[in-house]
N, C-alpha and C. Protein backbone atom coordinates (compact mmCIF):
# COMPACT_ATOMS: atom_id res chain seq x y z
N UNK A 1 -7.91 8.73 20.47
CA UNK A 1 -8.83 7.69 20.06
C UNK A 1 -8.04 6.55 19.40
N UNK A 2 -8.57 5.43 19.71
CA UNK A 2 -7.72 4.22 19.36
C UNK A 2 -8.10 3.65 17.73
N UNK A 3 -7.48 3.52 16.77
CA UNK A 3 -7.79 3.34 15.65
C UNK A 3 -7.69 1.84 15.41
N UNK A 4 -8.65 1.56 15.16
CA UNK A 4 -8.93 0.05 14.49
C UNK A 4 -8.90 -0.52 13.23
N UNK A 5 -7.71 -1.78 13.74
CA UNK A 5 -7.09 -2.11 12.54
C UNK A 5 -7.99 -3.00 11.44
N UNK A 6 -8.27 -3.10 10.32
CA UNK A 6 -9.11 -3.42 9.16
C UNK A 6 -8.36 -3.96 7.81
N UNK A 7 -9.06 -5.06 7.77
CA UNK A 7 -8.05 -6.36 7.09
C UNK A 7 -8.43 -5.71 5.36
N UNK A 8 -7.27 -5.19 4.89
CA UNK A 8 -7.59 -5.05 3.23
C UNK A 8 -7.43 -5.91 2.55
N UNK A 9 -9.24 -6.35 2.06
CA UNK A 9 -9.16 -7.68 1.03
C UNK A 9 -8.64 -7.29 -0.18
N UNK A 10 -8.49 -6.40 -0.86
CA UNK A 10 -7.81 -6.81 -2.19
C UNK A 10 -6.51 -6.95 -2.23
N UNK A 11 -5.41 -6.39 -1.16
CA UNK A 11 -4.67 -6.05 -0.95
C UNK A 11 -4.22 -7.91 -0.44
N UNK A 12 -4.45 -8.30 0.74
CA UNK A 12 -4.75 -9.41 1.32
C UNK A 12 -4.82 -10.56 -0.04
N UNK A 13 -5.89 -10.56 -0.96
CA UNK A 13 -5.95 -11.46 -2.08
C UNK A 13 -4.42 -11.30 -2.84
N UNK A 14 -4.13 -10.09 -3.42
CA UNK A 14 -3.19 -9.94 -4.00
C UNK A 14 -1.71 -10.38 -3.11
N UNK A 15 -1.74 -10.73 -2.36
CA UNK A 15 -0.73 -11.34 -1.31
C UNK A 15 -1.13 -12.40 -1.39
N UNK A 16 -1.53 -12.96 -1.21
CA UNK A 16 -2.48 -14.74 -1.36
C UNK A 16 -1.55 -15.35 -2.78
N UNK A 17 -2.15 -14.66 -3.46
CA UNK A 17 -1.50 -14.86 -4.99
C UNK A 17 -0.23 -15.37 -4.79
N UNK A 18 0.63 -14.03 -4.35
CA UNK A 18 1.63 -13.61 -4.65
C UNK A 18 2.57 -14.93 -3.96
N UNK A 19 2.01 -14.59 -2.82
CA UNK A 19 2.65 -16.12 -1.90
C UNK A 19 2.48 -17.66 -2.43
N UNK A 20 1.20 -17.70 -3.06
CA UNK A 20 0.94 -19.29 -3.70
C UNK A 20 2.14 -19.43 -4.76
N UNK A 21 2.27 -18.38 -5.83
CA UNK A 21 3.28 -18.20 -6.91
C UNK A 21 4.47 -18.48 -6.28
N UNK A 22 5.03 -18.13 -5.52
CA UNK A 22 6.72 -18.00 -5.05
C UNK A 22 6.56 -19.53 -4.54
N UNK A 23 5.57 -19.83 -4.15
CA UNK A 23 5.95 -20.93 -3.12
C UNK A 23 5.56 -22.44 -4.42
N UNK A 24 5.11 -21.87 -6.01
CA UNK A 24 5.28 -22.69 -7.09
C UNK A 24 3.96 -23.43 -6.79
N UNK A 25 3.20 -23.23 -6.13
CA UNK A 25 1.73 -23.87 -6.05
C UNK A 25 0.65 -23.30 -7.07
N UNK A 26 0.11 -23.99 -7.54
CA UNK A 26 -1.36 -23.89 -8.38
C UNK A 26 -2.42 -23.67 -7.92
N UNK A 27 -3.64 -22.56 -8.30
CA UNK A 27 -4.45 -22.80 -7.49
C UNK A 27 -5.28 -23.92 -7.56
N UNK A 28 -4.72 -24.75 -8.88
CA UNK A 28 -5.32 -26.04 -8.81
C UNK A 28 -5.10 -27.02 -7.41
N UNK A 29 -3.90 -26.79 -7.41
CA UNK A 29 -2.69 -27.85 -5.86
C UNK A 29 -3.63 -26.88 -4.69
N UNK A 30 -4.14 -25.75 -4.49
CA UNK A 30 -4.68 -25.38 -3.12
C UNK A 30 -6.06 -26.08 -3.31
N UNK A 31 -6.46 -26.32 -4.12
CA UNK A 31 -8.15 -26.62 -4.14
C UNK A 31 -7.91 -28.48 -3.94
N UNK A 32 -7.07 -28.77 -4.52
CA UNK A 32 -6.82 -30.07 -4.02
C UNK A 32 -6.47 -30.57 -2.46
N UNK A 33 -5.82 -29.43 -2.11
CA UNK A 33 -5.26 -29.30 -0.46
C UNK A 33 -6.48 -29.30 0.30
N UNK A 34 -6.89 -28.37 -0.14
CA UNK A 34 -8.47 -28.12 0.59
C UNK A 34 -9.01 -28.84 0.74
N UNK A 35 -9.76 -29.67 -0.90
CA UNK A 35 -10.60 -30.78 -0.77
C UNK A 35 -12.09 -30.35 -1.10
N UNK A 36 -11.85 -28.53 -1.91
CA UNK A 36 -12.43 -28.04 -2.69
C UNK A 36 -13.21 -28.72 -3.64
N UNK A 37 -14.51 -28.69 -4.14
CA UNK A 37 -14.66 -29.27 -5.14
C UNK A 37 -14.45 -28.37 -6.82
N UNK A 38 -13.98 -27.25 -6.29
CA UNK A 38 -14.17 -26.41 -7.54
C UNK A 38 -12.85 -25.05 -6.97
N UNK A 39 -12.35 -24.41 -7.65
CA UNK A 39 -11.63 -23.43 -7.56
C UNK A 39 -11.70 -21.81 -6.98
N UNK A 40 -13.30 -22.05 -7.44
CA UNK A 40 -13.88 -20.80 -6.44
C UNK A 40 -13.20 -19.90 -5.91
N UNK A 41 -13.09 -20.90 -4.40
CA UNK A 41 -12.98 -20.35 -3.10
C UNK A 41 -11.34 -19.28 -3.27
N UNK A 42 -10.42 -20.25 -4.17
CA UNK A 42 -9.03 -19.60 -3.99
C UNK A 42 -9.09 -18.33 -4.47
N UNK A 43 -10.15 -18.26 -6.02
CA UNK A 43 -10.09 -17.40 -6.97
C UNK A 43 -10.59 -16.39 -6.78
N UNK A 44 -11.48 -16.54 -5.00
CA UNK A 44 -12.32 -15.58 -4.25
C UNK A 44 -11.67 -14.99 -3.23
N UNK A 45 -10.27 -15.66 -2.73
CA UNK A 45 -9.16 -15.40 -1.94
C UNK A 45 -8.73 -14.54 -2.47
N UNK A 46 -8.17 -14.61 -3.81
CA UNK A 46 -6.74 -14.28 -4.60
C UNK A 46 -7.62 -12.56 -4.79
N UNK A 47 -8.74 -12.45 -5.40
CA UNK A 47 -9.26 -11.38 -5.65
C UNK A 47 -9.91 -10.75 -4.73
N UNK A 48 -9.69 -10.91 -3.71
CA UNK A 48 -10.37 -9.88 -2.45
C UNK A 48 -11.69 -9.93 -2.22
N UNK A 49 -12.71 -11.24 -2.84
CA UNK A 49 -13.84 -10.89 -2.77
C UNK A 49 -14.44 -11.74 -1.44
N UNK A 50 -13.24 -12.46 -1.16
CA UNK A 50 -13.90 -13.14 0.02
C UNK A 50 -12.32 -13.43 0.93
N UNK A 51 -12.35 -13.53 2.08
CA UNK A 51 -11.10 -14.03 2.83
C UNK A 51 -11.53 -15.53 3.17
N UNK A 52 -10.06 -16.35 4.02
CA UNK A 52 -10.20 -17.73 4.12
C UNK A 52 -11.08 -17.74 5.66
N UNK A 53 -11.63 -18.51 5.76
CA UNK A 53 -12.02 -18.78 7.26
C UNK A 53 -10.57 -19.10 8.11
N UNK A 54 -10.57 -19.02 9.29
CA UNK A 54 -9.74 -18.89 10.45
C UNK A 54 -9.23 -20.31 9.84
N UNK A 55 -9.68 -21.09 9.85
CA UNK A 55 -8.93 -22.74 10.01
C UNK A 55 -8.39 -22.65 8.56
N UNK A 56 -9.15 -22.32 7.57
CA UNK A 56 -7.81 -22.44 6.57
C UNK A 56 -6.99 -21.36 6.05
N UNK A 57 -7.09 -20.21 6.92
CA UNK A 57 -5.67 -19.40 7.44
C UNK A 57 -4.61 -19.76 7.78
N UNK A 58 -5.03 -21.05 8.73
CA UNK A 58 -3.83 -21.42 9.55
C UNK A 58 -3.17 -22.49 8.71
N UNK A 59 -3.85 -23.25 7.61
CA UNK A 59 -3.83 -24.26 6.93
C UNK A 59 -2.80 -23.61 5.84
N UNK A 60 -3.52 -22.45 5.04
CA UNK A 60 -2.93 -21.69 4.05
C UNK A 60 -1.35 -21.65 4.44
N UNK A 61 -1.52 -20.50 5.84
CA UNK A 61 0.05 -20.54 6.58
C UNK A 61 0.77 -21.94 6.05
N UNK A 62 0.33 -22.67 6.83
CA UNK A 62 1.38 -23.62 6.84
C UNK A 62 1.90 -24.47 5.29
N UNK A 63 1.06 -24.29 4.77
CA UNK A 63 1.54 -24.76 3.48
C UNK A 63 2.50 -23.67 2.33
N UNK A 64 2.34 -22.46 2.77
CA UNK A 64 3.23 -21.61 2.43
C UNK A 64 4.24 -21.14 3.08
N UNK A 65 4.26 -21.65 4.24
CA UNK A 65 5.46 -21.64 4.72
C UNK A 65 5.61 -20.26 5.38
N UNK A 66 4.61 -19.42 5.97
CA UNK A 66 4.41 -18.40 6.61
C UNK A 66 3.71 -18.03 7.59
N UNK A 67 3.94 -17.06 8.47
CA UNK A 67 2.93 -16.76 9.46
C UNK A 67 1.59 -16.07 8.88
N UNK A 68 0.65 -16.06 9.73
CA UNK A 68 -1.03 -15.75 9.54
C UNK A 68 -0.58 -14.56 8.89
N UNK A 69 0.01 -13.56 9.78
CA UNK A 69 0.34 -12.22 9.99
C UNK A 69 0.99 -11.83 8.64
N UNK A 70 1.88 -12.57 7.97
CA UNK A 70 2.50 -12.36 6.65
C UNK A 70 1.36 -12.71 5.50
N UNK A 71 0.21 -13.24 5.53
CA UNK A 71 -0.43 -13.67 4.41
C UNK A 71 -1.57 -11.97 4.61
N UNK A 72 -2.07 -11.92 5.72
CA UNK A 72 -3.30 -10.44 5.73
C UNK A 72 -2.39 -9.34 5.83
N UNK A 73 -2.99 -8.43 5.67
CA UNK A 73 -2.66 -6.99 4.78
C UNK A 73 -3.56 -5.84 5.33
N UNK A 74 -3.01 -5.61 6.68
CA UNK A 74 -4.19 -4.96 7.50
C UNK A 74 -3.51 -3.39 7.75
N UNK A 75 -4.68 -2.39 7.92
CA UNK A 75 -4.72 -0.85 7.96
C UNK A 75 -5.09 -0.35 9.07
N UNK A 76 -4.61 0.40 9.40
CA UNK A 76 -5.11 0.79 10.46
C UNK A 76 -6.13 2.61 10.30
């Protein structure tokens, strides 16, 4: 039986973090990137309670300087 792989959000947030930090960004500087009006969304990233939509996955990527695949944190 083929096991299906399943994206771990806290795990996933806690990588979010981890990557914004190294790469010396604020989650103030991502909510500005965004065009966020409020901090929310990152602080909903960072803690697993919500993931990014597809387009600012790819957005996230690129401003950290990583592939999709290096920011999610998936199980199989």
């Amino acid at each position: 039986m083929c096991r299906i792989p399943v994206i771990d959000l806290a795990r996933t947030g806690a990588n979010i973090e981890r990557l914004r930090r190294a790469a010396g960004l604020t989650v103030r500087d991502l909510q500005e990137v965004f065009g966020f009006n409020s901090p929310q969304a990152i602080y909903k990233w960072q803690t697993g309670s919500a993931l990014p939509t597809v387009d600012n996955l790819l957005i996230l990527s690129a401003i950290l300087g990583v592939k999709i695949d290096d920011i999610l944190v998936v199980r199989t």
